[in-house]
N, C-alpha and C. Protein backbone atom coordinates (compact mmCIF):
# COMPACT_ATOMS: atom_id res chain seq x y z
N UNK A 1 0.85 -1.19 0.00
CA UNK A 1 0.00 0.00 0.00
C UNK A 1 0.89 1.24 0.00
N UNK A 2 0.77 2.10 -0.78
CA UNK A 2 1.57 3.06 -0.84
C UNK A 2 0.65 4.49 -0.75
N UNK A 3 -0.28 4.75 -0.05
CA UNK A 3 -1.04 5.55 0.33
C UNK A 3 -0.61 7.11 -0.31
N UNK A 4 0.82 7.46 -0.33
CA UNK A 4 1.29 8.75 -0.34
C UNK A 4 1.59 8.86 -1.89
N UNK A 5 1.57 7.63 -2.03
CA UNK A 5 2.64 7.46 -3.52
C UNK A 5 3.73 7.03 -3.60
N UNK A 6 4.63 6.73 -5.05
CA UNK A 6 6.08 6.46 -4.97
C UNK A 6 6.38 7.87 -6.24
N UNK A 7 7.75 7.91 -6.09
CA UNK A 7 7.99 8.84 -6.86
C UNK A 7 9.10 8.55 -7.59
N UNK A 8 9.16 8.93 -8.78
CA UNK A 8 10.32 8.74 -9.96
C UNK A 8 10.22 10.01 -10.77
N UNK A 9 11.10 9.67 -11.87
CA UNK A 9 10.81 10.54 -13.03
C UNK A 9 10.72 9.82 -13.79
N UNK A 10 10.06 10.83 -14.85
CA UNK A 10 9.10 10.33 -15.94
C UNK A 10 9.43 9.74 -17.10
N UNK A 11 11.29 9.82 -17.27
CA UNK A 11 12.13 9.34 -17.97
C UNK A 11 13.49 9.67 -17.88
N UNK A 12 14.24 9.79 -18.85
CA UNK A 12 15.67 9.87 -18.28
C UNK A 12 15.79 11.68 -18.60
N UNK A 13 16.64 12.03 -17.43
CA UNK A 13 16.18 13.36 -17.40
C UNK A 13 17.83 14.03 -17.47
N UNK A 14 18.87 13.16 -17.67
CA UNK A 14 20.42 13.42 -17.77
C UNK A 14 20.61 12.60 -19.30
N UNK A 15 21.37 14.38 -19.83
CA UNK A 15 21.68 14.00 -20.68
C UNK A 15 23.27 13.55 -21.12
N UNK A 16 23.43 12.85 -22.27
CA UNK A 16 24.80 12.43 -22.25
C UNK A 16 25.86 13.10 -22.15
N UNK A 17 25.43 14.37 -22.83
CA UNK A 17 26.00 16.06 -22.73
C UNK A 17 25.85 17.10 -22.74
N UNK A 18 25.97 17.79 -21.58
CA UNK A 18 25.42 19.49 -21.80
C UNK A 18 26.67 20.10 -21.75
N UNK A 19 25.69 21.10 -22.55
CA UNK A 19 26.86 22.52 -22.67
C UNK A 19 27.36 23.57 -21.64
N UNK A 20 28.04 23.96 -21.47
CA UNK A 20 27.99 24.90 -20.46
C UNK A 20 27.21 26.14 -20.02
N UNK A 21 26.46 26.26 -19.36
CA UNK A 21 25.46 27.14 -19.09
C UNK A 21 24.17 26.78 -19.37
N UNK A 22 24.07 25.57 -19.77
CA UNK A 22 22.72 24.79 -20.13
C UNK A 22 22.01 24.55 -18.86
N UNK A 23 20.31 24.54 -19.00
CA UNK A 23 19.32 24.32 -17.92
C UNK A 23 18.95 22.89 -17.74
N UNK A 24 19.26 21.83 -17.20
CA UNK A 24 18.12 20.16 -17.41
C UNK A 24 17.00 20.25 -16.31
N UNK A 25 16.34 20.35 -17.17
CA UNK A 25 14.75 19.81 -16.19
C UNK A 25 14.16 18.17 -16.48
N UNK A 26 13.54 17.67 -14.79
CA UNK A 26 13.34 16.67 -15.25
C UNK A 26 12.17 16.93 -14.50
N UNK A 27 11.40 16.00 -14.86
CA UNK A 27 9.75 16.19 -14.44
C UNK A 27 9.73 14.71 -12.82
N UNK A 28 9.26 15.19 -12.03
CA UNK A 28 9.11 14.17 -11.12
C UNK A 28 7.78 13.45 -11.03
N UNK A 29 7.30 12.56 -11.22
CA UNK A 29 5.88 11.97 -11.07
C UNK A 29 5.71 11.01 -9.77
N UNK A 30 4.54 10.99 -9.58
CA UNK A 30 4.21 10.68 -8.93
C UNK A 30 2.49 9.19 -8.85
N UNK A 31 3.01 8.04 -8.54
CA UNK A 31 1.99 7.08 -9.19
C UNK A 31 1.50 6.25 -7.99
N UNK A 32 0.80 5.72 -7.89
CA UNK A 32 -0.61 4.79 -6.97
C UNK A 32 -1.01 5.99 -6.22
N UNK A 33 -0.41 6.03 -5.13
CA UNK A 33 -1.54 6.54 -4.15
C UNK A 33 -1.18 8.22 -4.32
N UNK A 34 -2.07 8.94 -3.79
CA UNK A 34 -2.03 10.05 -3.71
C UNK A 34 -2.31 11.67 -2.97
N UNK A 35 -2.82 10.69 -1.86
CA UNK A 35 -3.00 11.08 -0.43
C UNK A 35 -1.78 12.13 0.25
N UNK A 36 -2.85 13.47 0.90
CA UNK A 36 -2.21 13.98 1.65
C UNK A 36 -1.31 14.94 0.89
N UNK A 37 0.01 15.71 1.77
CA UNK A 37 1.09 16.92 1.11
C UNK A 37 2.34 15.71 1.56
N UNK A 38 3.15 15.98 0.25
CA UNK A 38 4.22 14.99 0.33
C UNK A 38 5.14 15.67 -0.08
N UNK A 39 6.52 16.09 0.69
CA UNK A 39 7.54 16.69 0.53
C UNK A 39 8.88 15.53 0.10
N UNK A 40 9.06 15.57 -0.89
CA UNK A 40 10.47 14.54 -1.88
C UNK A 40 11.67 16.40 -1.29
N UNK A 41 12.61 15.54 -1.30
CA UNK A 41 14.01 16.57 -0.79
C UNK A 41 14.92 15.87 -1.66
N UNK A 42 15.61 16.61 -2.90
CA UNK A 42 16.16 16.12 -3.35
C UNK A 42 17.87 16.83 -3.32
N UNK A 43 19.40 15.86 -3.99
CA UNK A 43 20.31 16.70 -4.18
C UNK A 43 20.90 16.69 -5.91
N UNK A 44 21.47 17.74 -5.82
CA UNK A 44 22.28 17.23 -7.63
C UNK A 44 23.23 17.61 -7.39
N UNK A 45 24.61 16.53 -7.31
CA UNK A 45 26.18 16.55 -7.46
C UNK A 45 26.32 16.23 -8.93
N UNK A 46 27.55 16.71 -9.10
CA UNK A 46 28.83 15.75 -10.63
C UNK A 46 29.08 14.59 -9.97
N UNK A 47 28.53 13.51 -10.52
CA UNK A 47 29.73 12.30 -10.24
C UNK A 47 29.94 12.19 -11.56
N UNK A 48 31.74 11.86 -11.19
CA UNK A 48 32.46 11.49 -12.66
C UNK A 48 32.23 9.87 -13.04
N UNK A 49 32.87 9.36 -13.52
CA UNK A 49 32.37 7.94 -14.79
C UNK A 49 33.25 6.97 -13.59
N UNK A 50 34.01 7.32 -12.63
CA UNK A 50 35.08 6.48 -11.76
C UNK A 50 33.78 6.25 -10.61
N UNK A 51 32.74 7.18 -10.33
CA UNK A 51 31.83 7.59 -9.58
C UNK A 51 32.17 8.53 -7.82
N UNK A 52 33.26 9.09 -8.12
CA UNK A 52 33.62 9.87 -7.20
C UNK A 52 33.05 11.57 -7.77
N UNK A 53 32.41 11.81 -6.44
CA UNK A 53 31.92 13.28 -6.35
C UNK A 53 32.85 14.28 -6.25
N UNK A 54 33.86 15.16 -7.43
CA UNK A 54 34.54 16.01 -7.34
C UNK A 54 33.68 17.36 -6.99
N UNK A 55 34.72 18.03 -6.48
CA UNK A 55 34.59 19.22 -6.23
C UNK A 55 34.89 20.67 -7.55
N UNK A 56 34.23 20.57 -8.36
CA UNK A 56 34.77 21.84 -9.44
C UNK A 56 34.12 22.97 -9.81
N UNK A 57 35.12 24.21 -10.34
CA UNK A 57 34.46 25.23 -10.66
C UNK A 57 32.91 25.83 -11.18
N UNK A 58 33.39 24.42 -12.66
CA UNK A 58 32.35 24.60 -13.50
C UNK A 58 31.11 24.40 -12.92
N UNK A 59 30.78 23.60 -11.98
CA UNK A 59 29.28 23.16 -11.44
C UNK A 59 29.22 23.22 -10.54
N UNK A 60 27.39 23.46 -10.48
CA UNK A 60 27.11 23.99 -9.14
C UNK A 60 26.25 22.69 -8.52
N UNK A 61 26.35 22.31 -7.26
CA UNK A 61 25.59 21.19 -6.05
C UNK A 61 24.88 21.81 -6.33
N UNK A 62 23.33 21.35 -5.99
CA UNK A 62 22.01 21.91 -5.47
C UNK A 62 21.47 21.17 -4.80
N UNK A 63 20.65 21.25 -4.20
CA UNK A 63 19.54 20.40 -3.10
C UNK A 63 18.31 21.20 -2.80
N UNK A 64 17.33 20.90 -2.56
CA UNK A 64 15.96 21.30 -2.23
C UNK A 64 14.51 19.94 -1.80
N UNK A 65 13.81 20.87 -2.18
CA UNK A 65 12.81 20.19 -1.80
C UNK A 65 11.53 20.87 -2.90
N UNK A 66 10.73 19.43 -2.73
CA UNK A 66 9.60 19.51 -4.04
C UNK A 66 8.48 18.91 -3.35
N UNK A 67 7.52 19.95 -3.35
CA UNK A 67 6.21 19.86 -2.28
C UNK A 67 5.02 19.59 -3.36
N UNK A 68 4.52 17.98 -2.59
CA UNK A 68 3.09 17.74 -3.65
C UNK A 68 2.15 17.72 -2.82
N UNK A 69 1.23 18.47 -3.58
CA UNK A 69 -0.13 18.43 -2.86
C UNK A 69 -0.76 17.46 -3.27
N UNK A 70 -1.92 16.98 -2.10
CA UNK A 70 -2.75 15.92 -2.37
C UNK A 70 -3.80 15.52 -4.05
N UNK A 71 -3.22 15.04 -4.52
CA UNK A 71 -3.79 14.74 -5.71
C UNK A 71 -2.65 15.19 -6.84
N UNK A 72 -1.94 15.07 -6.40
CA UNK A 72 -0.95 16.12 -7.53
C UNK A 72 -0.18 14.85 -7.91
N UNK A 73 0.04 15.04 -9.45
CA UNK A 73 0.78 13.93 -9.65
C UNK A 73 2.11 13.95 -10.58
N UNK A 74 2.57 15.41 -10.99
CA UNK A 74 3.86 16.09 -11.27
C UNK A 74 4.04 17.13 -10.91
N UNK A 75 5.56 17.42 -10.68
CA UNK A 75 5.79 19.30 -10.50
C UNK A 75 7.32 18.65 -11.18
C-alpha cells in the first residue's frame, strides 16, 4: 500500500551532454496513491564515470525540496 505514492521521473532526465550554461529539467511523477502533502528533498552533485563526487568550478551542487499536494501527480 503506498497511500502517499512512490515517486520517480518520468524518464531519463540526464543527458549524455550538456553545454555549459545549459538548464536540465526533469519532471518528477508521482503514481498509486495520492493522499495527503508529500515533501520529496532532493540533491544534484557531478559524479564522474570512476563515480567519485569532485569538487569543481564549473558546477554547481544543489539540493531542495519539491512539495506535492494531495492529488498532484507532477511538478
Amino acid at each position: 500500500d503506498n497511500a502517499n505514492g512512490l515517486f520517480g521521473f518520468t524518464g531519463a532526465c540526464i543527458p549524455e551532454i550538456a553545454e555549459e550554461g545549459s538548464t536540465i529539467s526533469c519532471v518528477v511523477e508521482r503514481t498509486r496513491g495520492a493522499l495527503d502533502y508529500v515533501h520529496v528533498f532532493y540533491t544534484i552533485s557531478q559524479i564522474e564515470t570512476d563515480g567519485i563526487n569532485y569538487l569543481v568550478d564549473d558546477f554547481a551542487n544543489a539540493s531542495g525540496t519539491i512539495t506535492f499536494l494531495p492529488w498532484q501527480r507532477s511538478e
